[in-house]
C-alpha atoms as a PDB file:
ATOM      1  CA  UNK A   1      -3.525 -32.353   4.898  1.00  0.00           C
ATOM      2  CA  UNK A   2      -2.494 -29.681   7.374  1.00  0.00           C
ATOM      3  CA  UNK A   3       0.780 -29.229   5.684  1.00  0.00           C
ATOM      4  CA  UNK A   4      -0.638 -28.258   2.881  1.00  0.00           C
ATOM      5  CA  UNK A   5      -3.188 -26.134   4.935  1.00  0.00           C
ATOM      6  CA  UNK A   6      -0.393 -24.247   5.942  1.00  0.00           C
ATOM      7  CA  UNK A   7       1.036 -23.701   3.220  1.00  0.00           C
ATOM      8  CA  UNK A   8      -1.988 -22.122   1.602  1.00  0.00           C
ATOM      9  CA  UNK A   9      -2.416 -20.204   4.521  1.00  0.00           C
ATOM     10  CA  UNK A  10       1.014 -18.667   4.639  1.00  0.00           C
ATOM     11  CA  UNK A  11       0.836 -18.246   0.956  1.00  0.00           C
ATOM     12  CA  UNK A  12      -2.828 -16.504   1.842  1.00  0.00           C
ATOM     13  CA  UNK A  13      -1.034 -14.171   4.074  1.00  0.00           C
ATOM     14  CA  UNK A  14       1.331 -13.251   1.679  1.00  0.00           C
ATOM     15  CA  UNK A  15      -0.597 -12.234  -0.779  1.00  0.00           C
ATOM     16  CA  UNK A  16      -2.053 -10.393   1.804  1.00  0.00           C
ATOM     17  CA  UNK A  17       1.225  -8.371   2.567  1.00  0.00           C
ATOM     18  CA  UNK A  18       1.774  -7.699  -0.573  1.00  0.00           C
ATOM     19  CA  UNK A  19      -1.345  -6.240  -1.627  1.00  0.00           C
ATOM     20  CA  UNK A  20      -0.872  -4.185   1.767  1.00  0.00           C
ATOM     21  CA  UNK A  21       2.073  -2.827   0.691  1.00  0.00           C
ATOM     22  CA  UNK A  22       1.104  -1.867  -2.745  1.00  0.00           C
ATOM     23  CA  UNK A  23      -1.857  -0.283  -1.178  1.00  0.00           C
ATOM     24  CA  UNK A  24       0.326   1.945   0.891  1.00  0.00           C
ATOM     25  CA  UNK A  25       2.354   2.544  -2.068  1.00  0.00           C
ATOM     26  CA  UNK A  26      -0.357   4.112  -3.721  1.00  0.00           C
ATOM     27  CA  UNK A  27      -2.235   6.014  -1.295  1.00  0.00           C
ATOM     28  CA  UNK A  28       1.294   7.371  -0.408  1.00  0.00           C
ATOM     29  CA  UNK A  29       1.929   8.240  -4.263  1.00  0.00           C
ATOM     30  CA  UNK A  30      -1.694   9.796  -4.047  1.00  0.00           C
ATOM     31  CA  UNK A  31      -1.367  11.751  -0.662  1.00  0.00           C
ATOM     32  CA  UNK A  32       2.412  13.374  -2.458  1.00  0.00           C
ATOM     33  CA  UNK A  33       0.319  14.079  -6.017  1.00  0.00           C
ATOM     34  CA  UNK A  34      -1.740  15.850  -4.195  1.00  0.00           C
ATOM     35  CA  UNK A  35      -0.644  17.516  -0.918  1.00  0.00           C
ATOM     36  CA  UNK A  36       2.903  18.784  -2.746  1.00  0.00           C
ATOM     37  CA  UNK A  37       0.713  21.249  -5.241  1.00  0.00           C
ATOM     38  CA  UNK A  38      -1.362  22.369  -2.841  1.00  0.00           C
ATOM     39  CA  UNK A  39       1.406  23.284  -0.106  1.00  0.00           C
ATOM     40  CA  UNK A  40       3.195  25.060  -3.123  1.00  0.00           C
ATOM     41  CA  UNK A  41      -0.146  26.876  -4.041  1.00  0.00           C
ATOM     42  CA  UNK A  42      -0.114  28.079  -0.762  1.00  0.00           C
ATOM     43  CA  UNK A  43       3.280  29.092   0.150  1.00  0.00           C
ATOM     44  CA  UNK A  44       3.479  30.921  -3.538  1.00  0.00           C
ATOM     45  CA  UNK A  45       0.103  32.559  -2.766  1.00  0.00           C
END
């Protein structure tokens, strides 16, 4: 019983990291979209 506990827990976790990690992906993908046109906007202004 508590191995398999465990095992659903570590699995739990995870999944956890992993949806960390593509959350960080993305709001680092986001944060380039949108801070790279704006810093050229205003170093060509």
């Amino acid at each position: 019983m508590s191995d398999g506990l465990a095992v659903a827990f570590a699995a739990h976790l995870r999944q956890q990291a992993l949806d960390a990690a593509v959350a960080g992906l993305i709001i680092s993908m986001v944060v380039v979209t949108v801070i790279v046109p704006v810093w050229l906007f205003v170093m060509l202004w």
